[in-house]
PDB file of N, CA and C in Angstrom:
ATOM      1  N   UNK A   1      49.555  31.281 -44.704  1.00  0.00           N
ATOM      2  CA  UNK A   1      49.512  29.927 -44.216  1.00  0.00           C
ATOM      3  C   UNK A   1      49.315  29.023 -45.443  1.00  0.00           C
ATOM      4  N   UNK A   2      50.278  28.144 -45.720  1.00  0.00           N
ATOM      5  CA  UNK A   2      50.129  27.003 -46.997  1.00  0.00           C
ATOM      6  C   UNK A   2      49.420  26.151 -46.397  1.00  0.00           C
ATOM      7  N   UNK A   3      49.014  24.982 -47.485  1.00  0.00           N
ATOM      8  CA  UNK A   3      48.258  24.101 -47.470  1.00  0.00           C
ATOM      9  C   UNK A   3      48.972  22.948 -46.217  1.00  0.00           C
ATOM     10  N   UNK A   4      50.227  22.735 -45.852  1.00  0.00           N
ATOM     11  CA  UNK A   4      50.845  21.945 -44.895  1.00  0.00           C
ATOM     12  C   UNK A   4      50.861  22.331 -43.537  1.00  0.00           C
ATOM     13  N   UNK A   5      50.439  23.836 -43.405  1.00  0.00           N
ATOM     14  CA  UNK A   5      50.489  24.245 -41.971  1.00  0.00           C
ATOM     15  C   UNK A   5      48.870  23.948 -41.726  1.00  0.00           C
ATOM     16  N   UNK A   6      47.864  24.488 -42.729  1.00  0.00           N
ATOM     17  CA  UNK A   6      46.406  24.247 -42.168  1.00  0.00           C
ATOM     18  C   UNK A   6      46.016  22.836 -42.508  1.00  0.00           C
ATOM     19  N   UNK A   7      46.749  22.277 -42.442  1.00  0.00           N
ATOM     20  CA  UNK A   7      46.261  20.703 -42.127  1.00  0.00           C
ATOM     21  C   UNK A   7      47.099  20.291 -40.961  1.00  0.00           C
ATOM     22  N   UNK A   8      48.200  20.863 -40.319  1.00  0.00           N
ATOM     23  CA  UNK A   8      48.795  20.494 -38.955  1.00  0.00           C
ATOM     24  C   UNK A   8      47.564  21.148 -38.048  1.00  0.00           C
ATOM     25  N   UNK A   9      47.779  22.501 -38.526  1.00  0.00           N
ATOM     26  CA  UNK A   9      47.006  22.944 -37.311  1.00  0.00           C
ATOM     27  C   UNK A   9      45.481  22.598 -37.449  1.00  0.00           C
ATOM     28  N   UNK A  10      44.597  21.706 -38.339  1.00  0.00           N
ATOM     29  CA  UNK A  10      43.665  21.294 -37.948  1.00  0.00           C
ATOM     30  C   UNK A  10      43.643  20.496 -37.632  1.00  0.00           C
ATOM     31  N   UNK A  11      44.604  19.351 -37.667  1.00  0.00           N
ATOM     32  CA  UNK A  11      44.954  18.346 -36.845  1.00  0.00           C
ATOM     33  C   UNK A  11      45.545  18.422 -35.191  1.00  0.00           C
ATOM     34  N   UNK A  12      45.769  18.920 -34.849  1.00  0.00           N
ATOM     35  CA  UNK A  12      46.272  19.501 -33.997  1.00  0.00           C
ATOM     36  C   UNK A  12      45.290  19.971 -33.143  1.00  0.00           C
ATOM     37  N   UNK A  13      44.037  21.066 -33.384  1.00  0.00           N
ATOM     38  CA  UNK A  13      42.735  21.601 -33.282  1.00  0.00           C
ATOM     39  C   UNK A  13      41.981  19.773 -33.210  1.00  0.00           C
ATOM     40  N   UNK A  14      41.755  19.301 -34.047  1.00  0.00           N
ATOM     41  CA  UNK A  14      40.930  17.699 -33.539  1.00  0.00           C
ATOM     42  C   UNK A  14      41.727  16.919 -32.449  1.00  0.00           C
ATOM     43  N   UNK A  15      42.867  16.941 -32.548  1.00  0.00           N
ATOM     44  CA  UNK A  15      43.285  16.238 -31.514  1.00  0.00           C
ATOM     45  C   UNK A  15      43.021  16.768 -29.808  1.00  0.00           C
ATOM     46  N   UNK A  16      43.279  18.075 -30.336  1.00  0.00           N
ATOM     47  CA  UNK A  16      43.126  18.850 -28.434  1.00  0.00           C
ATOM     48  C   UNK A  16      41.445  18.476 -28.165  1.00  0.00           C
ATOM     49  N   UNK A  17      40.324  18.282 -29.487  1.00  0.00           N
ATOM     50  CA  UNK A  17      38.962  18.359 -29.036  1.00  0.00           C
ATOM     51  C   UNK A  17      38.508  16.808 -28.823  1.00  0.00           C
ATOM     52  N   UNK A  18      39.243  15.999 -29.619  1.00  0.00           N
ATOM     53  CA  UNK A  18      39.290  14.584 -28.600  1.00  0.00           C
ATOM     54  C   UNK A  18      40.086  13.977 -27.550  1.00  0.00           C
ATOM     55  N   UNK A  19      40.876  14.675 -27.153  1.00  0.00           N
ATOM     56  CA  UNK A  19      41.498  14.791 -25.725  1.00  0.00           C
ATOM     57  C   UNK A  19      40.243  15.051 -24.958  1.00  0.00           C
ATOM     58  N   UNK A  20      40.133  16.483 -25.324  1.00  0.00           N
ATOM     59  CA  UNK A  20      39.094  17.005 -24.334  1.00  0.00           C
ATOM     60  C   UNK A  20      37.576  16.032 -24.090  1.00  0.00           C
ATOM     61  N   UNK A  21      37.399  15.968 -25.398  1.00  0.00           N
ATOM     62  CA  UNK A  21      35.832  14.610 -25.248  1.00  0.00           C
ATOM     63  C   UNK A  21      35.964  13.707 -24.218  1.00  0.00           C
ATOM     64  N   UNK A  22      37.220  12.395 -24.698  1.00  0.00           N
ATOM     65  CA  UNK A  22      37.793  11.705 -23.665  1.00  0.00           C
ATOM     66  C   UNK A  22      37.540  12.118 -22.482  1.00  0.00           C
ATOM     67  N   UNK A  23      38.464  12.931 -22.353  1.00  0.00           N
ATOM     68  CA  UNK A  23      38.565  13.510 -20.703  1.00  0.00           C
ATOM     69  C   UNK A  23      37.742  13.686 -20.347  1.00  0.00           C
ATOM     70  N   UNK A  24      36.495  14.568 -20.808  1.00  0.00           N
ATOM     71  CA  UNK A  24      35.214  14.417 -20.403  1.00  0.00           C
ATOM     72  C   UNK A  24      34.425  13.365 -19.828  1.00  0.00           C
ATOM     73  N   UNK A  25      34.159  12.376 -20.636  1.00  0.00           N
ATOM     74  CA  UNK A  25      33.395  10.854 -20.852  1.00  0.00           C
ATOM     75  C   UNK A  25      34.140  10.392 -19.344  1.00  0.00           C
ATOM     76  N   UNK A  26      35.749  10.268 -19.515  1.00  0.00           N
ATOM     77  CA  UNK A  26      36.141   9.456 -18.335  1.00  0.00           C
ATOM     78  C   UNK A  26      35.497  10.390 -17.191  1.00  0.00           C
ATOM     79  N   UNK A  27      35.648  11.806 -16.948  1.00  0.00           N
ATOM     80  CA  UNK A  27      35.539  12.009 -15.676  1.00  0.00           C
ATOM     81  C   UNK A  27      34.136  11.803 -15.119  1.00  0.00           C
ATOM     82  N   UNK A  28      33.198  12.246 -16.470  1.00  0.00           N
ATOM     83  CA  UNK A  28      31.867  12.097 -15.772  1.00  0.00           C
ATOM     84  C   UNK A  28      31.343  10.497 -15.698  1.00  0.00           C
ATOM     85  N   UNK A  29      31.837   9.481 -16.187  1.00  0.00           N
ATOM     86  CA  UNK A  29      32.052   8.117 -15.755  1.00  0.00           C
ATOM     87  C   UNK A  29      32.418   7.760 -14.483  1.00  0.00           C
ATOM     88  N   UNK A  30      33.731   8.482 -14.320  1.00  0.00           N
ATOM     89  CA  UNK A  30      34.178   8.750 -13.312  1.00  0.00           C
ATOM     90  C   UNK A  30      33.256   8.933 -11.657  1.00  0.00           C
ATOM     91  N   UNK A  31      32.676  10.149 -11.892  1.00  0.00           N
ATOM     92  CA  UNK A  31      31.821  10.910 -10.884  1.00  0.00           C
ATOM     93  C   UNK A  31      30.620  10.020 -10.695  1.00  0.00           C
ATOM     94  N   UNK A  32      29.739   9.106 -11.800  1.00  0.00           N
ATOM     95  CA  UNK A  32      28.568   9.154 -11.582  1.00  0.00           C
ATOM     96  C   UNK A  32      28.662   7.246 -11.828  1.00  0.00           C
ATOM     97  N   UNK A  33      30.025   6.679 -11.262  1.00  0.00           N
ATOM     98  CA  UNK A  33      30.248   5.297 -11.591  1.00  0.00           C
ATOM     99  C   UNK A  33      29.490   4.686  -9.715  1.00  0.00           C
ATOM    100  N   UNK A  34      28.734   3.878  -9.813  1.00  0.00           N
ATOM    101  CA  UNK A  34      28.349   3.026  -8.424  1.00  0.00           C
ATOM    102  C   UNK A  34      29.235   2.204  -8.413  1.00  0.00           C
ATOM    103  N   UNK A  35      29.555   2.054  -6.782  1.00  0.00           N
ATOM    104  CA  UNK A  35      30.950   0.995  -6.685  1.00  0.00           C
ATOM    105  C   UNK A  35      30.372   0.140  -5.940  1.00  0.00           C
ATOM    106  N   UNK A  36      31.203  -1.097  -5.899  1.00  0.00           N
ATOM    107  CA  UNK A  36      30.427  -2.440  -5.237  1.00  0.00           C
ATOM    108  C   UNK A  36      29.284  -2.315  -4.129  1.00  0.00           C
ATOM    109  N   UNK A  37      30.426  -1.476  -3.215  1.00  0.00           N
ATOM    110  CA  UNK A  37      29.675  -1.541  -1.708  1.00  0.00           C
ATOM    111  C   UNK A  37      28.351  -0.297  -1.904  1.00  0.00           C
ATOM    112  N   UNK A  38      28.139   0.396  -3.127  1.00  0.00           N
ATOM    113  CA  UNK A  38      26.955   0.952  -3.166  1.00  0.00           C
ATOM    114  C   UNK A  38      25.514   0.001  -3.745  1.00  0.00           C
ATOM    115  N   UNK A  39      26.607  -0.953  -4.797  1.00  0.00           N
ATOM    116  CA  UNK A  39      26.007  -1.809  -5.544  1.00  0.00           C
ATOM    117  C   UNK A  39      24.966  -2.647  -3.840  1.00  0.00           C
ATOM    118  N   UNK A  40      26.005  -3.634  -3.275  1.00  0.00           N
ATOM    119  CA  UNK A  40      25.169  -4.154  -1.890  1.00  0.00           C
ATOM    120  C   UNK A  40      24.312  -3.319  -0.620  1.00  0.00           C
ATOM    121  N   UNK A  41      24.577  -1.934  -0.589  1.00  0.00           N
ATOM    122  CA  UNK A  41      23.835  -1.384   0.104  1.00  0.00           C
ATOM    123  C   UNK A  41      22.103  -0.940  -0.995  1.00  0.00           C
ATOM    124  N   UNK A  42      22.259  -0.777  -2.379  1.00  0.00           N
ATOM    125  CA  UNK A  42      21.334  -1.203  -2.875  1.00  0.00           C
ATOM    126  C   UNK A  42      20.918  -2.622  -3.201  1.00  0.00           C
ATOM    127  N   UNK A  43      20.989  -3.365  -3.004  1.00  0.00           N
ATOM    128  CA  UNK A  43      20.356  -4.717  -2.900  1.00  0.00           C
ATOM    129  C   UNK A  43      19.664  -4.880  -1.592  1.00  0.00           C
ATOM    130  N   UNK A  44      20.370  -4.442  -0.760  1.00  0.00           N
ATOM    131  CA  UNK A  44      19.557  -5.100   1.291  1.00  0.00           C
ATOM    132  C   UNK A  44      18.653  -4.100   0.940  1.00  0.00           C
ATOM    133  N   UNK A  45      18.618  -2.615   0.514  1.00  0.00           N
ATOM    134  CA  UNK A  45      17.263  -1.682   0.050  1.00  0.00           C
ATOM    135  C   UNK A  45      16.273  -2.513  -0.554  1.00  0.00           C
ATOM    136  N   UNK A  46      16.629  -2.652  -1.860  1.00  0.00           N
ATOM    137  CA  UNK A  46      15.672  -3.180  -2.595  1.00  0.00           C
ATOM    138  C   UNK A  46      15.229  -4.572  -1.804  1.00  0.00           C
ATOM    139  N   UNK A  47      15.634  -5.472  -1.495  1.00  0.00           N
ATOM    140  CA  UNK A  47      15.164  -6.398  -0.486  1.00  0.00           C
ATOM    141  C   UNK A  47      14.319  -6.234   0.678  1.00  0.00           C
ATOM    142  N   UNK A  48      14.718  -5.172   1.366  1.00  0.00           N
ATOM    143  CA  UNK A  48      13.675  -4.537   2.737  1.00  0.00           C
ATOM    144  C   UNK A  48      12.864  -4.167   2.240  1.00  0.00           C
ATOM    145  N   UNK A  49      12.782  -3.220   0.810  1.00  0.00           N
ATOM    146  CA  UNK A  49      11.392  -2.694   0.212  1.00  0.00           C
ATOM    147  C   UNK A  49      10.633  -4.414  -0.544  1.00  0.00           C
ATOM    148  N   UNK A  50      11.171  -4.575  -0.866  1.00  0.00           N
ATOM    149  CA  UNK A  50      10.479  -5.870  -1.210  1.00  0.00           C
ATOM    150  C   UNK A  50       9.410  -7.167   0.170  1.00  0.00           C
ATOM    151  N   UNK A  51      10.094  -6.919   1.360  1.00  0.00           N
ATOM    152  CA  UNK A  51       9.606  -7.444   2.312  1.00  0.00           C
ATOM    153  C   UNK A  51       8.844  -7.050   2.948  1.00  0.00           C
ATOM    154  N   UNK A  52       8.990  -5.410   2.593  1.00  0.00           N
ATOM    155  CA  UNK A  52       8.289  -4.554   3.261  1.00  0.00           C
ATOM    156  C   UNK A  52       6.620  -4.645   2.781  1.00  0.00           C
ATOM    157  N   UNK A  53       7.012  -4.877   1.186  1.00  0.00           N
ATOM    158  CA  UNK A  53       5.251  -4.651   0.353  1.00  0.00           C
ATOM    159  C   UNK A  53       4.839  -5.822   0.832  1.00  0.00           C
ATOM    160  N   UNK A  54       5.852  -7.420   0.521  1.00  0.00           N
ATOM    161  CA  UNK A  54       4.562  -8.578   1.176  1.00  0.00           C
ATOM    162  C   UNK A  54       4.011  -7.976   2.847  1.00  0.00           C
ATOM    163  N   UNK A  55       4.901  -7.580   3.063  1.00  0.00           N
ATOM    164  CA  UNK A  55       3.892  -7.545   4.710  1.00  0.00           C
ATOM    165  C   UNK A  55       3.032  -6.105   4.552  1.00  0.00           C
ATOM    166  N   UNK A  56       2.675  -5.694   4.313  1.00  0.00           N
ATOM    167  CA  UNK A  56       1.782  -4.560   3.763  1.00  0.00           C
ATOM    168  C   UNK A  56       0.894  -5.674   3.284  1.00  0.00           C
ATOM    169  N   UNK A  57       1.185  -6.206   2.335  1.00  0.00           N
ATOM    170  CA  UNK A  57       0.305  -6.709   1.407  1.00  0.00           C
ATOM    171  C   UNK A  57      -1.110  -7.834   2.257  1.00  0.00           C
ATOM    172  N   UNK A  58       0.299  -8.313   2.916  1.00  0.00           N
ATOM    173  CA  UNK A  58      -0.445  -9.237   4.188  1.00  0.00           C
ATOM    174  C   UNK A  58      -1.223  -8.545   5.014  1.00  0.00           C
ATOM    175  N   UNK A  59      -0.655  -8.214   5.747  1.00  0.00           N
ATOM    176  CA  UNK A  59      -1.647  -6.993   6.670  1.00  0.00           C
ATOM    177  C   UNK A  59      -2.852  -6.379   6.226  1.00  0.00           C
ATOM    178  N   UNK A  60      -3.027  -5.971   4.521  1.00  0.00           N
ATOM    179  CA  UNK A  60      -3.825  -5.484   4.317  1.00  0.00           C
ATOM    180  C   UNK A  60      -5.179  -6.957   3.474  1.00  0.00           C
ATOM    181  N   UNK A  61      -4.610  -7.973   3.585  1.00  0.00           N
ATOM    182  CA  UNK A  61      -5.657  -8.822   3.411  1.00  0.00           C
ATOM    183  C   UNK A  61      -5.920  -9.325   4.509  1.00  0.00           C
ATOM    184  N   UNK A  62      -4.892  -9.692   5.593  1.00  0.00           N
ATOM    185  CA  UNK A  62      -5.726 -10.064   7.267  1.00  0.00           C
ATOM    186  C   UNK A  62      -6.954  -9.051   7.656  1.00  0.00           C
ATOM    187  N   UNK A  63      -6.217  -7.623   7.201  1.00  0.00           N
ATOM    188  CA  UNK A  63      -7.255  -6.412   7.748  1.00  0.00           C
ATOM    189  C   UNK A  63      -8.430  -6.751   7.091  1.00  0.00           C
ATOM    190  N   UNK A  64      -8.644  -6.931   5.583  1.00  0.00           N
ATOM    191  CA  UNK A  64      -9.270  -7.284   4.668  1.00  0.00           C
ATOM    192  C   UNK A  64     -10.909  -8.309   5.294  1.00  0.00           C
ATOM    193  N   UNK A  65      -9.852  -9.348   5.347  1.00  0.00           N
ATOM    194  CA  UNK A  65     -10.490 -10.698   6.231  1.00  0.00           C
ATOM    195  C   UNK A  65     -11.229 -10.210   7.190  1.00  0.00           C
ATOM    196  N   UNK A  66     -10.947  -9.859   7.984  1.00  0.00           N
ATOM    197  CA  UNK A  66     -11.432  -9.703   9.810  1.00  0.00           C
ATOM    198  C   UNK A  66     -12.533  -8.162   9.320  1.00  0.00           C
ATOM    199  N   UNK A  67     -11.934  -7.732   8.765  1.00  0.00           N
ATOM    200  CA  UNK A  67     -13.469  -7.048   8.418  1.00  0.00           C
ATOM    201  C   UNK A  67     -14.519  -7.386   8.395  1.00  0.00           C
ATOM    202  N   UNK A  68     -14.124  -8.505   6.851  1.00  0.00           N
ATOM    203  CA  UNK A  68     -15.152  -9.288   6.426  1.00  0.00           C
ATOM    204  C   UNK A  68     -16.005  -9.855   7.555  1.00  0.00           C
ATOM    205  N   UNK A  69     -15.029 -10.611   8.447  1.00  0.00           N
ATOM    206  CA  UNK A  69     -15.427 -11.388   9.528  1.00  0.00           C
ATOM    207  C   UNK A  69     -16.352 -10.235  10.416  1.00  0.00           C
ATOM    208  N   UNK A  70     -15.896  -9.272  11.050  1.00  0.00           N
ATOM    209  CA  UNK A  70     -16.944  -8.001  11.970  1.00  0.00           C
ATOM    210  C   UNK A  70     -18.024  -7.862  11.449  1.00  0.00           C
ATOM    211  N   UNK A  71     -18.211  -7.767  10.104  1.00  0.00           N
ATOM    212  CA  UNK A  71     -19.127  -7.377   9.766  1.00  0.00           C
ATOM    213  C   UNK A  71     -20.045  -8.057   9.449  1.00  0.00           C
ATOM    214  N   UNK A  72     -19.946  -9.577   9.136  1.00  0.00           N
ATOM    215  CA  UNK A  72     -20.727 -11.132   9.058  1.00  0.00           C
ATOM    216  C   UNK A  72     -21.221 -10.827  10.987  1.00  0.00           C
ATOM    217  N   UNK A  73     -20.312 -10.323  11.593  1.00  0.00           N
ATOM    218  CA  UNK A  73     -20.828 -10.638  13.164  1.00  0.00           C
ATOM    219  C   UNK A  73     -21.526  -9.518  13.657  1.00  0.00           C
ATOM    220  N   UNK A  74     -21.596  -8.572  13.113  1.00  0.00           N
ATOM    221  CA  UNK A  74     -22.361  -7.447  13.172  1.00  0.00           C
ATOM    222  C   UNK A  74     -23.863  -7.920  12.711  1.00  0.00           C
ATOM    223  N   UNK A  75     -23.668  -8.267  11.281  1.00  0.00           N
ATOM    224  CA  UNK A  75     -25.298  -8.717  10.643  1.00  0.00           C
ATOM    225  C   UNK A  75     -25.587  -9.308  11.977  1.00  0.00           C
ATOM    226  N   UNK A  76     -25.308 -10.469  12.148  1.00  0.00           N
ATOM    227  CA  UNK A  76     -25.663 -11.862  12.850  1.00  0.00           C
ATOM    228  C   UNK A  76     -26.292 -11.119  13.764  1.00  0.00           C
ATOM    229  N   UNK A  77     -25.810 -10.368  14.755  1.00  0.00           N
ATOM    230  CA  UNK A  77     -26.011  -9.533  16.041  1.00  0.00           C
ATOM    231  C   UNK A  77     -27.097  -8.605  15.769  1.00  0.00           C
ATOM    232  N   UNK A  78     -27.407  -7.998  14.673  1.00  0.00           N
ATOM    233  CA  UNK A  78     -28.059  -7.230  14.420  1.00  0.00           C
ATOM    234  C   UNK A  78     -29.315  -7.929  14.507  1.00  0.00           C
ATOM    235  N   UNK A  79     -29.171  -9.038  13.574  1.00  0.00           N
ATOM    236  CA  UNK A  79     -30.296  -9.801  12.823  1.00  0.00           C
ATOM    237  C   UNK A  79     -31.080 -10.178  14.762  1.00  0.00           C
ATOM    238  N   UNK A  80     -30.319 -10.945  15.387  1.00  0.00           N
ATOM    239  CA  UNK A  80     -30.649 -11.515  16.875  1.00  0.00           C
ATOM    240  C   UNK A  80     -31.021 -10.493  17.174  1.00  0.00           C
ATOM    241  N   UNK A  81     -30.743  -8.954  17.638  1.00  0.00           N
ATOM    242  CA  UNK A  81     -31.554  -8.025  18.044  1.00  0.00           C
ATOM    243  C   UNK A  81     -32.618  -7.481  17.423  1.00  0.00           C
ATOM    244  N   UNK A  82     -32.986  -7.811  16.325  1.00  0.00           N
ATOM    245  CA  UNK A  82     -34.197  -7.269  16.022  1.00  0.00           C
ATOM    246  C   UNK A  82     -35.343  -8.899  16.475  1.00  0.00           C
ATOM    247  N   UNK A  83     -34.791  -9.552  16.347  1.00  0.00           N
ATOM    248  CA  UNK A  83     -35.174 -11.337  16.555  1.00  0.00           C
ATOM    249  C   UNK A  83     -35.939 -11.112  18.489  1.00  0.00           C
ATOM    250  N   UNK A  84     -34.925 -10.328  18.743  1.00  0.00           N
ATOM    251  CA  UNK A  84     -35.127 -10.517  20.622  1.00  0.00           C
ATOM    252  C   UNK A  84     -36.230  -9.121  20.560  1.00  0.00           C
ATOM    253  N   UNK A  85     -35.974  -8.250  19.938  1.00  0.00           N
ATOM    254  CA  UNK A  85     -37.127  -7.092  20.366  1.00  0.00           C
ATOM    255  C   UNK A  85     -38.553  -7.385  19.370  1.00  0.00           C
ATOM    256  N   UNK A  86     -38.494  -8.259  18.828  1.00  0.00           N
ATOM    257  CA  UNK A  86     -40.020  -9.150  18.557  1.00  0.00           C
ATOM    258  C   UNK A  86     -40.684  -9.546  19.298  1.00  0.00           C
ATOM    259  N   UNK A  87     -39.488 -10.525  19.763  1.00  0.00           N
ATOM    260  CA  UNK A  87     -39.827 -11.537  20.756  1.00  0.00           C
ATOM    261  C   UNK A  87     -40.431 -10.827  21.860  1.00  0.00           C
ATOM    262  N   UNK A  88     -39.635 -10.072  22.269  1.00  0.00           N
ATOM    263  CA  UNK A  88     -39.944  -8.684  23.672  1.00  0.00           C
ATOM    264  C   UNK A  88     -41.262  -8.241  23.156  1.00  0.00           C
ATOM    265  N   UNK A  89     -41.580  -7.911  22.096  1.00  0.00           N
ATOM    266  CA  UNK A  89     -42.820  -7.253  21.416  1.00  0.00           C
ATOM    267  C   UNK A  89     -43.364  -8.064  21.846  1.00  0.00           C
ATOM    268  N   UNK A  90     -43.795  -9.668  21.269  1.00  0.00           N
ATOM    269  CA  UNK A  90     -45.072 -10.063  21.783  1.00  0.00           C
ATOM    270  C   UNK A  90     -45.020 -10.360  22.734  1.00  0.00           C
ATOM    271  N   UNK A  91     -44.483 -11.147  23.933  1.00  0.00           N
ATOM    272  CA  UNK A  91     -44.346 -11.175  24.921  1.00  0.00           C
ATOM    273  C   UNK A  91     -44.858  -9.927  25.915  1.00  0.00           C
ATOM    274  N   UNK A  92     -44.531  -8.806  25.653  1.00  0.00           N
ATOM    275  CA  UNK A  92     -44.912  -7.640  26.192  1.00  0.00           C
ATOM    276  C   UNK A  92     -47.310  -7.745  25.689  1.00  0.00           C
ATOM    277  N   UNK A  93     -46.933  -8.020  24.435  1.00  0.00           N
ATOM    278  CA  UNK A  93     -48.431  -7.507  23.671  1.00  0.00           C
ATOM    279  C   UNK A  93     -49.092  -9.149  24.655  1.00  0.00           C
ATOM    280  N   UNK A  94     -48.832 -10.357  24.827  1.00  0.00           N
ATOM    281  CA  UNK A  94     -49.194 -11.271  25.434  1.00  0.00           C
ATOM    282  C   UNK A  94     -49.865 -11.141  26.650  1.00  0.00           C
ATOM    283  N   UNK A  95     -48.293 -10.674  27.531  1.00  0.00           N
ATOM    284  CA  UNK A  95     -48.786  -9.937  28.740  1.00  0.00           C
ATOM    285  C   UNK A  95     -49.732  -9.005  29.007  1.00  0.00           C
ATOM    286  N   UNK A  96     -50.029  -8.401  28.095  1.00  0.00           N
ATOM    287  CA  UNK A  96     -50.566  -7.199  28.077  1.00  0.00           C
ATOM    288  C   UNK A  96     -52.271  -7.917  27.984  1.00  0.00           C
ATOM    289  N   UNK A  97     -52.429  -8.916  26.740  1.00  0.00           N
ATOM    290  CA  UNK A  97     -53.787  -9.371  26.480  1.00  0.00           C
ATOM    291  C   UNK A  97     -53.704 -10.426  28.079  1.00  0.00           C
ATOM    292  N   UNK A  98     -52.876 -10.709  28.644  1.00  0.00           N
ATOM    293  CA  UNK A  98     -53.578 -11.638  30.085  1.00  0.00           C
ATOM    294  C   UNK A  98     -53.754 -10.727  31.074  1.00  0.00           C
ATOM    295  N   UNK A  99     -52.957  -9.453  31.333  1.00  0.00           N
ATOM    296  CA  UNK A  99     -53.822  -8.616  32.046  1.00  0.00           C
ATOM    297  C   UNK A  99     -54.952  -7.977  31.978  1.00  0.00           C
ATOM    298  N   UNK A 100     -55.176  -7.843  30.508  1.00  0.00           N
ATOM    299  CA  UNK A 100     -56.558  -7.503  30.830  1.00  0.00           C
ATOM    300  C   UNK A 100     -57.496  -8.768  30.584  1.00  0.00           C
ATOM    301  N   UNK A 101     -57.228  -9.841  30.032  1.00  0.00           N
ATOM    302  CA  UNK A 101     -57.822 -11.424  30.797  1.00  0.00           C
ATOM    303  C   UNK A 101     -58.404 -11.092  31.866  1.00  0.00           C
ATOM    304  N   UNK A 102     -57.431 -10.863  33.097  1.00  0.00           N
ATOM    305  CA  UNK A 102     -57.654 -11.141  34.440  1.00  0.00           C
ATOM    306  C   UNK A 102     -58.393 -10.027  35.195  1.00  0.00           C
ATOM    307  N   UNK A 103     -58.195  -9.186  34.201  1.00  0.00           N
ATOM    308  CA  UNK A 103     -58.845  -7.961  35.199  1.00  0.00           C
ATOM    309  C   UNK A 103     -60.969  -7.938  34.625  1.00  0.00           C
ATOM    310  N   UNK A 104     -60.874  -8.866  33.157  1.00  0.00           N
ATOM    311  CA  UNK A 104     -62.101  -9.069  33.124  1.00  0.00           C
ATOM    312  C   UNK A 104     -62.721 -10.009  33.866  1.00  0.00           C
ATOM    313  N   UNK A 105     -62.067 -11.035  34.298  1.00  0.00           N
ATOM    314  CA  UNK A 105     -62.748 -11.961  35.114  1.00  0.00           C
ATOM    315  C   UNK A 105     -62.349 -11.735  36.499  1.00  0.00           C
ATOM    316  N   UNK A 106     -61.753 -10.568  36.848  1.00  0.00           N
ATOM    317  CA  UNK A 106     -61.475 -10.637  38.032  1.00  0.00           C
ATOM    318  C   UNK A 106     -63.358  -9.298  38.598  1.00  0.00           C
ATOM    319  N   UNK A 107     -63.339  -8.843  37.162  1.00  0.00           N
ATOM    320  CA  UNK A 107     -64.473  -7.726  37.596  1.00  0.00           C
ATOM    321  C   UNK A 107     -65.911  -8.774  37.216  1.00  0.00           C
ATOM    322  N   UNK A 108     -65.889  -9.816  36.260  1.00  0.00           N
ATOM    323  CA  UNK A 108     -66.951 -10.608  36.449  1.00  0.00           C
ATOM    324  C   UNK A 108     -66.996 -11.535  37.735  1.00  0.00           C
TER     325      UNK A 108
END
């Protein structure tokens, strides 16, 4: 083989391996290209997920809130029941000192 054939045939050899590259690049371009109508069915996605987190987001500060709020009405309620079984306390201990009031002057 002279010096004019091994420079065809390495030319020849690069050309078939950038054919082949090419061909490559396009097909897997090809295969893994998004086309419009995938392009808009990802957008109404990304949009529903986007609407989706504010109302999550919402929901979870109303939930947030009204907690807050139960549990301000819980104290309150709490606080009044210990307020009313005082009250019941002396009232009961009151009653208690006029019955036996009456039962001393009822025996004098």
């Amino acid at each position: 083989m002279n010096r004019t054939e091994f420079v065809i045939a390495t030319a020849i050899i690069l050309f078939v391996a950038f054919a082949l590259g090419w061909f490559a690049s396009w097909l897997i371009h090809r295969l893994t290209r998004v086309s419009r109508a995938d392009m808009g069915e990802l957008e109404q996605m990304a949009q529903a997920l986007h609407e989706a987190e504010e109302n999550r987001d919402q929901t979870l500060s109303y939930f947030e809130q009204r907690e807050a709020e139960l549990t301000n009405q819980l104290s309150q309620s709490e606080a009044e029941l210990r307020a009313a079984m005082e009250g019941l306390r002396d009232a009961r201990h009151e009653a208690e000192e006029l019955r036996a009031y009456i039962d001393r002057m009822q025996q004098s």
